[in-house]
C-alpha atoms as a PDB file:
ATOM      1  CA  UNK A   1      11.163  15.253 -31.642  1.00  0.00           C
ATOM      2  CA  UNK A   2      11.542  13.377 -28.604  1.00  0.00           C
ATOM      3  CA  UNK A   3      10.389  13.894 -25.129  1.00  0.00           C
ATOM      4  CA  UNK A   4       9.767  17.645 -23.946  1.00  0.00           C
ATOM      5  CA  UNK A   5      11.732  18.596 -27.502  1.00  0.00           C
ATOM      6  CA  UNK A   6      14.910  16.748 -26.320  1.00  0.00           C
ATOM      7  CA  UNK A   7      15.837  14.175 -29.484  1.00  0.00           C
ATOM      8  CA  UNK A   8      16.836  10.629 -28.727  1.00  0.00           C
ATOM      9  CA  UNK A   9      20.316  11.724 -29.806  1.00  0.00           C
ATOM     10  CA  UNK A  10      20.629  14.517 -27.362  1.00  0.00           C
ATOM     11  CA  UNK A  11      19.429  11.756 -24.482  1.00  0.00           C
ATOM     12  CA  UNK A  12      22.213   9.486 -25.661  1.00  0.00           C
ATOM     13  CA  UNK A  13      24.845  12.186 -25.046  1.00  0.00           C
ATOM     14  CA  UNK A  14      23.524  12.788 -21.377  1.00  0.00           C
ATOM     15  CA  UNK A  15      23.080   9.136 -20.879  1.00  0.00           C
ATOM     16  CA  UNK A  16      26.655   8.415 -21.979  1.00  0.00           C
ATOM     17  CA  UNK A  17      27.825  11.486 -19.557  1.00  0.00           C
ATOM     18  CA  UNK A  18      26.558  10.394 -16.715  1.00  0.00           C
ATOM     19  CA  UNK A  19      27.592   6.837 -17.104  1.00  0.00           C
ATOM     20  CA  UNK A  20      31.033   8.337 -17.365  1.00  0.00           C
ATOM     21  CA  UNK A  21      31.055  10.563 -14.463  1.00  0.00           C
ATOM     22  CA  UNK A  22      28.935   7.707 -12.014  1.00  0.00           C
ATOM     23  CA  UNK A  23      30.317   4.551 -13.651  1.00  0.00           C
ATOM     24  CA  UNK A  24      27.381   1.525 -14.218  1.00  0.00           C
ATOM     25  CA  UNK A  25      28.752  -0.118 -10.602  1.00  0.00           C
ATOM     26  CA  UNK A  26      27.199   3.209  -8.865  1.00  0.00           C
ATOM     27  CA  UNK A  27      24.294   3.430 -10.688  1.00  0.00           C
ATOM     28  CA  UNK A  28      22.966   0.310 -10.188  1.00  0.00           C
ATOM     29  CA  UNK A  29      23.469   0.677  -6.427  1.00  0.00           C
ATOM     30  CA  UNK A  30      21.915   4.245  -6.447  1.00  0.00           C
ATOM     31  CA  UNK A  31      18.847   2.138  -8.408  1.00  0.00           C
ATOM     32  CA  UNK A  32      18.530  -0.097  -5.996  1.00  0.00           C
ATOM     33  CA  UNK A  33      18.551   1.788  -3.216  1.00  0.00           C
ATOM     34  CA  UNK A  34      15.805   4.156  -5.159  1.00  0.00           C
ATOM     35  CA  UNK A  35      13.406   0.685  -5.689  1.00  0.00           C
ATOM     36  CA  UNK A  36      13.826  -0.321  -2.016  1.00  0.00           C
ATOM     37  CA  UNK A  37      12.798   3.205  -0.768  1.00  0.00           C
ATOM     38  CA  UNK A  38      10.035   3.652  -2.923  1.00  0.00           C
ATOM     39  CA  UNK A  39       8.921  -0.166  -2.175  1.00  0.00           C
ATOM     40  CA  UNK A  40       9.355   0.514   1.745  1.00  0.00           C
ATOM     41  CA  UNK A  41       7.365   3.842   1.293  1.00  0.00           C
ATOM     42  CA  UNK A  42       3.977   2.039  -0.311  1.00  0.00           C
ATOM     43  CA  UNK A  43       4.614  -0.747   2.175  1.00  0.00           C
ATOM     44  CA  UNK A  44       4.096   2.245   4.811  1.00  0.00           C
ATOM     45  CA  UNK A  45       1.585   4.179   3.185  1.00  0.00           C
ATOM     46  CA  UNK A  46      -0.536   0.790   2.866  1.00  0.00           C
ATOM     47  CA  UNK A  47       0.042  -0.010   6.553  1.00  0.00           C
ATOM     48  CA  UNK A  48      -1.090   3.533   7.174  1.00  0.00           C
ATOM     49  CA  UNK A  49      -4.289   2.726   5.604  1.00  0.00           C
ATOM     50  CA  UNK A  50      -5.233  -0.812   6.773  1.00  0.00           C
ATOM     51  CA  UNK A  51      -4.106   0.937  10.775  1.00  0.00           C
ATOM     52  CA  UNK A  52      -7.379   3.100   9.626  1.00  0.00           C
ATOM     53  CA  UNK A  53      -9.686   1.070   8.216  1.00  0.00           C
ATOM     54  CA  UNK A  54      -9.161  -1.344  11.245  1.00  0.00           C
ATOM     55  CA  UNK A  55      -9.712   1.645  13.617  1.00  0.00           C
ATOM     56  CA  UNK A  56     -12.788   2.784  11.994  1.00  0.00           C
ATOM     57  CA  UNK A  57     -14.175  -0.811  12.089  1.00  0.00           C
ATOM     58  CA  UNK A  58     -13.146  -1.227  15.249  1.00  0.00           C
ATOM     59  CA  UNK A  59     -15.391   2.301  16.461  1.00  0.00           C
ATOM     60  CA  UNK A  60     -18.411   1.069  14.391  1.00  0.00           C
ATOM     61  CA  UNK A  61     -18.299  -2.021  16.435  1.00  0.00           C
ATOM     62  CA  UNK A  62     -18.419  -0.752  20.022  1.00  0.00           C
ATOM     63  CA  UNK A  63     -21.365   0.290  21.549  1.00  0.00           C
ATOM     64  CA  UNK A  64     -21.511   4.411  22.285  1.00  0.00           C
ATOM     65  CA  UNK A  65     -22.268   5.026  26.082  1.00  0.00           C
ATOM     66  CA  UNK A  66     -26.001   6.393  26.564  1.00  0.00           C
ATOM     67  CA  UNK A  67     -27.094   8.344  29.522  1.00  0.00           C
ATOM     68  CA  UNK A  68     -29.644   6.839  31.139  1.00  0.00           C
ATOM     69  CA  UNK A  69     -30.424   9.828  33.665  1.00  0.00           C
ATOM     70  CA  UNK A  70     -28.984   7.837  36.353  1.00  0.00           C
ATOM     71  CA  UNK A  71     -24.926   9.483  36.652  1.00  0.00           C
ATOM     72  CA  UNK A  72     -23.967   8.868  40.158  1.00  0.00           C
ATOM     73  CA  UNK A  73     -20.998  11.538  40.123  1.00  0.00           C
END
């Protein structure tokens, strides 16, 4: 038994099919574009989160405005 009840012979066949019908010269390219999308999207989601941190440190570091009584309006 191999993955999900699909044999190792059965994912040999498909393999086999779909380097006939894409060819190995499309594949790769499809792979690489796949790698460079997924690596762009964690570069982004990382950016996301260091754009937050640094705006949460940056509120924790400035002093809140008090009201002293004294609003000339």
């Amino acid at each position: 038994m191999g993955i999900g009840g699909i044999s190792i012979w059965q994912l040999l066949i498909i393999l086999a099919i779909v380097i006939m019908l894409f060819g190995t010269k499309r594949l790769r390219t499809i792979g690489s574009d796949l790698g460079s999308a997924v690596k762009g999207f964690r570069k982004s989601m990382g950016d996301d989160d260091s754009e937050a941190q640094k705006a949460s440190s940056e509120e924790e570091e400035q002093p809140s405005p008090r009201n002293d009584g004294n609003d000339k309006a």
